[in-house]
Protein backbone atom coordinates (compact mmCIF):
# COMPACT_ATOMS: atom_id res chain seq x y z
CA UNK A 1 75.63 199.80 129.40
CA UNK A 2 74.94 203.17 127.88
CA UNK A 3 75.11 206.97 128.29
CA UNK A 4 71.47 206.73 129.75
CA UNK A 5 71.33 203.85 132.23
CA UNK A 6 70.08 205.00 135.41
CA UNK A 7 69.52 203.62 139.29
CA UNK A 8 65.84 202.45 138.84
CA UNK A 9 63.92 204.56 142.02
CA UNK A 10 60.43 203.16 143.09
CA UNK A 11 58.95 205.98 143.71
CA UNK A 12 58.69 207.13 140.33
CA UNK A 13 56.00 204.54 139.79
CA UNK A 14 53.22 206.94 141.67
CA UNK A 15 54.55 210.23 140.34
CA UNK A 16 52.16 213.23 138.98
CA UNK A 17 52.76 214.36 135.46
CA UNK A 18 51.71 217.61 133.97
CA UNK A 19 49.05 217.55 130.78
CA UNK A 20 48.25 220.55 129.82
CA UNK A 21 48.43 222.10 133.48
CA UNK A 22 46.29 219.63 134.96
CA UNK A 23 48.44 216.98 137.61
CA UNK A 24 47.62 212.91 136.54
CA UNK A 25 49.05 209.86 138.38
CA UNK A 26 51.37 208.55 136.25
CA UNK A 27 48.94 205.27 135.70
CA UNK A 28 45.98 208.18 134.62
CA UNK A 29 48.51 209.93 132.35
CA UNK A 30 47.38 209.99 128.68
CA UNK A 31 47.09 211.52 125.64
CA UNK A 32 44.40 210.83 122.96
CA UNK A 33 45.51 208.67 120.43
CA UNK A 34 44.40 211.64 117.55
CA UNK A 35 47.58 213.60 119.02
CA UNK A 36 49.97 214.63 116.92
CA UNK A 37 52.96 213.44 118.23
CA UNK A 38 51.42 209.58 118.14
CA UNK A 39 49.86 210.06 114.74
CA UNK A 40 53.14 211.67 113.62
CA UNK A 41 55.71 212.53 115.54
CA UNK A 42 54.44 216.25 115.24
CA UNK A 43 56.38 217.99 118.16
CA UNK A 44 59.37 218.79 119.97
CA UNK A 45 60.55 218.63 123.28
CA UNK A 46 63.78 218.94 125.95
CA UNK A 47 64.86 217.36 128.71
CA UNK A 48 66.35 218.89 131.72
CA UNK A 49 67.83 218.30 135.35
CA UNK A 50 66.37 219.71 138.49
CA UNK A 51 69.48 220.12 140.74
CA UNK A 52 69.98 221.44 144.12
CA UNK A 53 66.29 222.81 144.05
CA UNK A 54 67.13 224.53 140.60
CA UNK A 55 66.59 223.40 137.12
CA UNK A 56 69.52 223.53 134.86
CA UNK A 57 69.96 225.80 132.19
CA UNK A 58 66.63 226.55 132.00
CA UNK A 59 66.56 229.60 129.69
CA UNK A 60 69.12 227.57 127.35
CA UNK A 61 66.34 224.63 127.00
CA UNK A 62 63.39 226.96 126.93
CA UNK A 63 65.15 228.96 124.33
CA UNK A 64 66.12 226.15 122.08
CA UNK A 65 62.13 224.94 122.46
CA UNK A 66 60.81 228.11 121.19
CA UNK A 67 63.28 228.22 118.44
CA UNK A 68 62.20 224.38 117.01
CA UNK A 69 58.43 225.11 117.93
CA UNK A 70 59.18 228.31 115.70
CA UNK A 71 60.36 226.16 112.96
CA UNK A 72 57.81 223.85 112.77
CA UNK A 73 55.47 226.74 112.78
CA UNK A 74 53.68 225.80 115.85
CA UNK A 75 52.50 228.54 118.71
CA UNK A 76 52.75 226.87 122.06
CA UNK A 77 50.51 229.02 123.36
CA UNK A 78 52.14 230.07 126.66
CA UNK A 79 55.01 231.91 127.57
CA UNK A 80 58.22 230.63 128.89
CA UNK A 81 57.09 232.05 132.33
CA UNK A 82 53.96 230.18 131.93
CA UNK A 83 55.64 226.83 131.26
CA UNK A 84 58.37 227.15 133.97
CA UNK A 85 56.10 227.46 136.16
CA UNK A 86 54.36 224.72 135.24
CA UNK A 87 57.59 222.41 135.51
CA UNK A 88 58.56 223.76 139.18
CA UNK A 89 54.48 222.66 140.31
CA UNK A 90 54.95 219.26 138.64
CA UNK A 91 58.34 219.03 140.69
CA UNK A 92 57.11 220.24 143.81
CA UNK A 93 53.84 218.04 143.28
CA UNK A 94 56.18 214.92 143.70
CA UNK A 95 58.35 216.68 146.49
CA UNK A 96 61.17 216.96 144.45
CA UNK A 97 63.97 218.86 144.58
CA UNK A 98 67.37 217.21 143.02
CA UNK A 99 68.30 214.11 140.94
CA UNK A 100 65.54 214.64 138.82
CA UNK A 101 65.06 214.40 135.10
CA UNK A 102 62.45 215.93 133.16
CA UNK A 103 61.32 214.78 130.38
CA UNK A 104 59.12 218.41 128.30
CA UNK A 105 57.27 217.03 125.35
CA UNK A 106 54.81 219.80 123.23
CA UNK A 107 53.10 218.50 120.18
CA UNK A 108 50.65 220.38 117.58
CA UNK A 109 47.93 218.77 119.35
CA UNK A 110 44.65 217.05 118.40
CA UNK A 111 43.51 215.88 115.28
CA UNK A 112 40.34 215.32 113.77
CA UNK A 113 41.47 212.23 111.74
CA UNK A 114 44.83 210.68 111.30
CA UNK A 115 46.83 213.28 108.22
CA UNK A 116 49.62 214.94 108.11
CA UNK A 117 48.20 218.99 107.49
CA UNK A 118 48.41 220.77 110.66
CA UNK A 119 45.01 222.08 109.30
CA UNK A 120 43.27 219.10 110.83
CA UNK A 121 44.62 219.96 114.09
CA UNK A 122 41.45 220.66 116.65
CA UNK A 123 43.06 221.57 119.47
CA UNK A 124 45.60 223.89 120.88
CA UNK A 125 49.76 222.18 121.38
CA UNK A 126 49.64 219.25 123.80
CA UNK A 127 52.27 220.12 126.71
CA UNK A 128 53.27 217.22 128.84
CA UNK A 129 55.85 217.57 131.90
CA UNK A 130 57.09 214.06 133.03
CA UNK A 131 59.48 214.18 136.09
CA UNK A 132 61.32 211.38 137.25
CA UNK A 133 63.97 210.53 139.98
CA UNK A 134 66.74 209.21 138.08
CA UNK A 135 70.04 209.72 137.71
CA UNK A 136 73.07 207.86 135.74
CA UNK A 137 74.51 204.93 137.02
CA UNK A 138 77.79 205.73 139.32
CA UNK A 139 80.10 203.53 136.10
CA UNK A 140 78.75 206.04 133.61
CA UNK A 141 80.89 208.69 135.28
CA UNK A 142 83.86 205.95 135.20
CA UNK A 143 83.47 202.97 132.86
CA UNK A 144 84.83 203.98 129.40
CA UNK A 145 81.63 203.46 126.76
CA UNK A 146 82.20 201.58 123.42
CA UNK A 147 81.24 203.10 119.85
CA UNK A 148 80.48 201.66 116.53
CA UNK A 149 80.61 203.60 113.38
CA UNK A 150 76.85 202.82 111.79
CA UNK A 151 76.02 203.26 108.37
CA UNK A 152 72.63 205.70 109.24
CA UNK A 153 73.94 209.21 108.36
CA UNK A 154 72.69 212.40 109.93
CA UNK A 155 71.08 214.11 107.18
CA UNK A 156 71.31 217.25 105.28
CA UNK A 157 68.96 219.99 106.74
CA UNK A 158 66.72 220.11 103.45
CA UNK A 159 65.93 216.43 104.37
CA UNK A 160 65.22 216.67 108.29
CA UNK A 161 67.29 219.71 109.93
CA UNK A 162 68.95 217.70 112.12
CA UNK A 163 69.35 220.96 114.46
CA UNK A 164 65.77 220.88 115.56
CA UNK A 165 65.01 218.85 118.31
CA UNK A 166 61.86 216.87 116.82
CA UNK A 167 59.67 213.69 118.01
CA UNK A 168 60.66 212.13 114.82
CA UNK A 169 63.61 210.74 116.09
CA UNK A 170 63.42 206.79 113.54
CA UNK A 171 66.99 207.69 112.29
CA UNK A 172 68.65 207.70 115.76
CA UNK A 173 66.56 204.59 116.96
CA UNK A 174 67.59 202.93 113.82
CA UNK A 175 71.32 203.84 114.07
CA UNK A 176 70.76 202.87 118.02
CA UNK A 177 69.39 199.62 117.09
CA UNK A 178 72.39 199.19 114.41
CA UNK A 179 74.93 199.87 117.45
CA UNK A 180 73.31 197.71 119.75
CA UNK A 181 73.62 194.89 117.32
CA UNK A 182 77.29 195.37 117.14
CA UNK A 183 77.10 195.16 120.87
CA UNK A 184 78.19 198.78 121.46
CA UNK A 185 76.76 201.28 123.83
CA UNK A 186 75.84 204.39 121.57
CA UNK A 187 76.09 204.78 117.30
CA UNK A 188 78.92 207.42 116.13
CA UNK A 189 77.25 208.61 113.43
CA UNK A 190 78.78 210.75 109.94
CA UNK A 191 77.70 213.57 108.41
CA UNK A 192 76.60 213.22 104.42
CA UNK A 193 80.47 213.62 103.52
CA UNK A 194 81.49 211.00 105.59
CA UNK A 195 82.91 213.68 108.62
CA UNK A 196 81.79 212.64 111.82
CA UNK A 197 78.81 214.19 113.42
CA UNK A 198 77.44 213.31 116.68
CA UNK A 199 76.24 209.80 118.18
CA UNK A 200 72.94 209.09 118.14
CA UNK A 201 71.77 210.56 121.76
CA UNK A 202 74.66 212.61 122.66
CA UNK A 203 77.01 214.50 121.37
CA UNK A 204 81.03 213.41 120.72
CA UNK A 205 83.87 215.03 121.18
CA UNK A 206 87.58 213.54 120.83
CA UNK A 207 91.10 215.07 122.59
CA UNK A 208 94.07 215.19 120.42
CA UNK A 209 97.51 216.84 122.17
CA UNK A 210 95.78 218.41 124.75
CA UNK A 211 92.85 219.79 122.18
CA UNK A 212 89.74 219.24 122.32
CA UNK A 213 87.44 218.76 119.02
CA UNK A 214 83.95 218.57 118.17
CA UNK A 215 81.74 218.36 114.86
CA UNK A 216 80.79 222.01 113.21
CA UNK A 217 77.21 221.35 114.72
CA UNK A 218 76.18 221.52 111.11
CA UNK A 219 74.36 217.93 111.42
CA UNK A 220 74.05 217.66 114.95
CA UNK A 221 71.25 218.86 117.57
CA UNK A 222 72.41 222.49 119.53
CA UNK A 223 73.19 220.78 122.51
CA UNK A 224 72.95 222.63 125.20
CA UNK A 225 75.90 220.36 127.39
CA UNK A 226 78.09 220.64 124.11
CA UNK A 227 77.83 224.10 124.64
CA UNK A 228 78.13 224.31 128.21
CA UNK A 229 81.78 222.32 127.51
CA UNK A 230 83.29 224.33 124.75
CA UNK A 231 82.28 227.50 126.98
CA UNK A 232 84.09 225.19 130.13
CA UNK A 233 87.04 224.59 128.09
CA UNK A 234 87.79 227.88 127.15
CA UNK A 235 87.57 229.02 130.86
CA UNK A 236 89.97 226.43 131.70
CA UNK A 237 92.46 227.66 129.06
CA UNK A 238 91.94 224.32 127.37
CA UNK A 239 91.71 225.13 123.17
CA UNK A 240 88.57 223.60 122.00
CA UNK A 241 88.03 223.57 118.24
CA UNK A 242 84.23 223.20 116.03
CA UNK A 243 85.95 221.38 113.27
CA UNK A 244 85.24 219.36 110.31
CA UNK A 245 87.35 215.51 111.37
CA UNK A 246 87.27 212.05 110.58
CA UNK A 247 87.54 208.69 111.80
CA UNK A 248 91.27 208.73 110.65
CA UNK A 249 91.65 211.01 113.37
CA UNK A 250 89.19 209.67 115.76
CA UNK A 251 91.30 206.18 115.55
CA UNK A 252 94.33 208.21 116.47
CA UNK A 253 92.78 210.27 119.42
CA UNK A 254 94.30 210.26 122.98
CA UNK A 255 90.96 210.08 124.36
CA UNK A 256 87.10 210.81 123.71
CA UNK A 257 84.10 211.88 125.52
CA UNK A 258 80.07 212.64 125.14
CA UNK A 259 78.52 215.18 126.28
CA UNK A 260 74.47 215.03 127.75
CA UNK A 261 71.64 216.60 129.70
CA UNK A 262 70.93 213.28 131.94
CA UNK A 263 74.37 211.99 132.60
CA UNK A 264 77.05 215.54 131.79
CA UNK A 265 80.56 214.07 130.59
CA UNK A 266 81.13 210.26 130.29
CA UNK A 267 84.21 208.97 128.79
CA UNK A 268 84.71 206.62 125.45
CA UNK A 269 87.40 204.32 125.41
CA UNK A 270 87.28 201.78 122.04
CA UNK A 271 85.61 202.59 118.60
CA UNK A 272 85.43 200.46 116.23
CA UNK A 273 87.43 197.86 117.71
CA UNK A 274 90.15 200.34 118.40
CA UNK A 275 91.13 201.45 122.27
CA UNK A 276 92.02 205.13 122.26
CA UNK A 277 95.20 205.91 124.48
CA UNK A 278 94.75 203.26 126.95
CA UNK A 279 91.08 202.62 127.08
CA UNK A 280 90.43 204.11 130.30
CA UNK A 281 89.02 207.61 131.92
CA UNK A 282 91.54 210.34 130.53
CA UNK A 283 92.78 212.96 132.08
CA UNK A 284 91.35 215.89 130.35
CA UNK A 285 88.20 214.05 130.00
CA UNK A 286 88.19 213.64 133.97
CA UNK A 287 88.96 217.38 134.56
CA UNK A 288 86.10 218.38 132.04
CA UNK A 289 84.02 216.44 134.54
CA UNK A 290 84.87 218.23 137.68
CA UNK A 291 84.54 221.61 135.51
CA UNK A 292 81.11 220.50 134.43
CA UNK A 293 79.92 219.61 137.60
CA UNK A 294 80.52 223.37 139.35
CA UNK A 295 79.47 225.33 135.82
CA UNK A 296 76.22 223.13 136.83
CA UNK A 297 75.70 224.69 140.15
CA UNK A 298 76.39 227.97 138.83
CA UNK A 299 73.51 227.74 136.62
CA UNK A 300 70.51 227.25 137.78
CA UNK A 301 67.18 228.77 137.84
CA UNK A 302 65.63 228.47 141.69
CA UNK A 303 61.50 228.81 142.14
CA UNK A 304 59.74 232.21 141.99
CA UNK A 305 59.55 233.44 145.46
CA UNK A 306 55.85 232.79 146.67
């Protein structure tokens, strides 16, 4: 089991996807095999939840893809208005309107032979909107996950800025695959001083006497549910701390959590062969839950009126 198991729905095997504003059954849906983000990895991308008939956090995500197309010096060529738009017609396409997860993937585009220089690049970003039904298994919510410490670091950010949200994701599948061999659920991975740092899909947070800590977010992606829980916990008059820790105190926390877009707050219970507190769902991890889950409904961004 893992932080992204979901209910498999059948009706996600006919659904329409967005390219580049034009709707494809999902058997017609491709890109040419000169894009970028094939060649590559040349790209960035987001995935959000639509909820109650309102996608979640939308400005948050939209903001945080303008900021990593911005660093990769590529002009998406639309405007967030433009591309939320798009998103909501996809949705509505499929007659959707909650439990969905959306999958936003923009890449530099087109090539005119397979090399690296974004001079070679023919055509404008390639934009691709894939909705799904899906949502997390009912155990995710309950079933304590298991870590393992792998020896893939997140790198420095004059390496690969692990803040941007990038396509080129080989150092999380390799730290997933390292995990997975250990026969955990998700990789805790360390920073380049040996701190911890995030896990390789979500982020990590642990809770020691009744605080809450989480990595500086020096080597870890700007998540936007990390976020959302820090700003939770300080509602909730819980302290929650951005702090430099290690596994010395991870082994000794009272209980641990990760944070994500597809499945919110699911608790940890063993890492590294060690059981935190008693190995089950805690109870600060269980009220962040509840918390989470009306912060969620509070934000969401409805339609445009037609």
């Amino acid at each position: 089991m893992g932080t992204h198991d979901y209910l498999d729905d059948p009706r996600n095997a006919d659904i329409w996807i967005d390219i580049n504003g034009d709707l494809k059954r999902r058997a017609e849906a491709m890109v040419s095999v000169f894009d970028s983000g094939f060649i590559l990895g040349d790209g960035v991308w987001e995935g959000i939840r639509l909820h109650n008939g309102g996608l979640a956090f939308l400005g948050a995500h939209l903001g945080r893809l303008w900021e990593g197309a911005k660093a990769i010096d590529m002009d998406l060529g639309l405007t967030k208005a433009d591309l939320a738009a798009r998103i909501f017609r996809a949705c509505a396409a499929n007659a959707m309107t909650t439990g969905v997860h959306i999958r936003l993937m923009v890449t530099r585009g087109v090539k005119s032979t397979p090399y690296q220089h974004p001079r070679v690049t023919i055509s404008g970003p390639t934009i691709v909107i894939i909705p799904e039904w899906k949502a997390a298994t009912p155990e995710t919510a309950t079933r304590p996950l298991t870590l393992f410490t792998v020896h893939v670091r997140r790198g420095p950010a004059d390496v690969q800025d692990p803040k941007l949200n990038s396509h080129s994701k080989l150092n999380c599948i390799l730290a997933c695959i390292q995990a997975d061999k250990a026969g955990a659920d998700e990789a805790l991975m360390l920073d380049p001083d040996g701190f911890v740092a995030t896990c390789n899909s979500v982020h990590f947070f642990i809770v020691k006497k009744g605080e809450v800590w989480t990595s500086t977010g020096d080597y870890c992606l700007a998540g936007i549910t990390r976020a959302n829980v820090l700003a939770i916990a300080d509602e909730a008059g819980i302290t929650a701390r951005e702090r430099r820790f290690s596994l010395t105190d991870v082994y000794s926390a009272d209980e641990a959590f990760v944070t994500g877009t597809f499945a919110g707050v699911a608790p940890v219970g063993v890492i590294d062969g060690r059981t935190l507190g008693d190995g089950q769902l805690g109870p600060v991890t269980q009220k962040l839950q509840g918390l989470y889950g009306s912060y969620l409904n509070r934000h969401l961004t409805q339609p445009p009126a037609e």
